[in-house]
Protein backbone atom coordinates (compact mmCIF):
# COMPACT_ATOMS: atom_id res chain seq x y z
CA UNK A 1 63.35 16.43 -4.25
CA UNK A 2 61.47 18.12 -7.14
CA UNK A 3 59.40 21.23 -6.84
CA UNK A 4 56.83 19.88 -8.40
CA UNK A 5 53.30 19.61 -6.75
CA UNK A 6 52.19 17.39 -5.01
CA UNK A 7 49.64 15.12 -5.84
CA UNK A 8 46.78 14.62 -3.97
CA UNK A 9 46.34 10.89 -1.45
CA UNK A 10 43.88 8.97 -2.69
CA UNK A 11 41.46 7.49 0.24
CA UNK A 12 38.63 5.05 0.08
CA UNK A 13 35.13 6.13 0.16
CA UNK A 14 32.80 3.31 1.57
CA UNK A 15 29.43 3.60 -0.88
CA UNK A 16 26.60 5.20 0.06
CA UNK A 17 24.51 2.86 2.64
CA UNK A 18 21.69 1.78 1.39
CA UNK A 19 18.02 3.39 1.34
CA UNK A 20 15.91 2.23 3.77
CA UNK A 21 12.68 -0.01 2.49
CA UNK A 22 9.66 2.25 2.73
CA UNK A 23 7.56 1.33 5.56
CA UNK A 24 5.70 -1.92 5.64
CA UNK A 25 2.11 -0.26 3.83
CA UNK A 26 -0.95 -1.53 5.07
CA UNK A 27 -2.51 -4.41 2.96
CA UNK A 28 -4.47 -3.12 -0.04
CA UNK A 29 -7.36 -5.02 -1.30
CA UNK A 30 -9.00 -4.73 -4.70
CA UNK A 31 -13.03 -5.62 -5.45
CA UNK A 32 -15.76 -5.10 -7.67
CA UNK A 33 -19.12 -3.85 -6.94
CA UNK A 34 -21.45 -6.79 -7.31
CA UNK A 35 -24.45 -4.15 -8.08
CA UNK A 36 -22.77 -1.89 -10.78
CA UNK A 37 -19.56 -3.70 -11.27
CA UNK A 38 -16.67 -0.43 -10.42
CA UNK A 39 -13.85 -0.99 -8.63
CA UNK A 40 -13.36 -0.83 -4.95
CA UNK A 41 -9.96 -0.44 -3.13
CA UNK A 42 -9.69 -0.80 0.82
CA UNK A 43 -6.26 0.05 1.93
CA UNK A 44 -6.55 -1.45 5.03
CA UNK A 45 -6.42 1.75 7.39
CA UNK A 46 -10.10 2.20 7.54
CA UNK A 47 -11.54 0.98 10.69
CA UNK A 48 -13.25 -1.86 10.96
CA UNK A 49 -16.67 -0.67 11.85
CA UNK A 50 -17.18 1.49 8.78
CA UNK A 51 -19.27 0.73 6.44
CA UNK A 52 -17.91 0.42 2.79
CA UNK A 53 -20.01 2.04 -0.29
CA UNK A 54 -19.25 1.82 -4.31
CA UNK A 55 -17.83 5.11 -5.45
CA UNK A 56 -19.82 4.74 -8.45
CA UNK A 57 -23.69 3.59 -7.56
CA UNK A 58 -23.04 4.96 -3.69
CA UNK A 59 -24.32 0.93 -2.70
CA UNK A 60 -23.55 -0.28 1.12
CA UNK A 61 -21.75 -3.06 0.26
CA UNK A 62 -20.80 -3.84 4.11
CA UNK A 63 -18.57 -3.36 6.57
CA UNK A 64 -14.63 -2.99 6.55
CA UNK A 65 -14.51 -5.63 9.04
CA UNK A 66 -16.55 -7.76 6.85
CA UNK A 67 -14.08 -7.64 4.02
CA UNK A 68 -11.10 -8.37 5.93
CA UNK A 69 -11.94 -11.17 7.70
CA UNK A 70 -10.20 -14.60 6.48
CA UNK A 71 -12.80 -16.47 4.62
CA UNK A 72 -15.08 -12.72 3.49
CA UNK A 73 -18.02 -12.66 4.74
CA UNK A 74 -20.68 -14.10 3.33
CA UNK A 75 -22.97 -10.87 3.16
CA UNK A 76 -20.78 -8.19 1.74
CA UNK A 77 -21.84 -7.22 -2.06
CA UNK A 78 -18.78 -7.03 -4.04
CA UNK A 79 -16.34 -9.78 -5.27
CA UNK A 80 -12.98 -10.34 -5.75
């Protein structure tokens, strides 16, 4: 045997696992003011007895409730 040094064992690494999703976020929603026309976005973790208003023309436009129900309700004043 040689004195030479020894070089060094080579192993496996296993890759990095993977990252995680990011948790599931609540459903976001997107309208428009029906009075002044500005943008409205519910993120869905509002609860469902308080009342929405434009951030522009400070209009009720209805309830949270009201704009997550499956058809909209009828009364709310902004639009899709």
């Amino acid at each position: 045997m040689t004195d030479a040094p020894r070089r060094p064992i080579l192993s496996l690494k296993f890759p990095p696992a993977p990252k995680a999703p990011p948790p599931a976020a609540a459903k976001e929603s997107r309208w428009k003011c029906k009075p002044c026309g500005a943008a409205v976005v519910l993120t869905g973790a509002e609860p469902d007895d308080q009342e929405v208003r434009c951030p522009a023309c400070n209009a009720k436009l209805g309830l949270v409730g009201q704009f997550l129900s499956d058809p909209p309700s009828p009364k709310i004043r902004a639009r899709r």
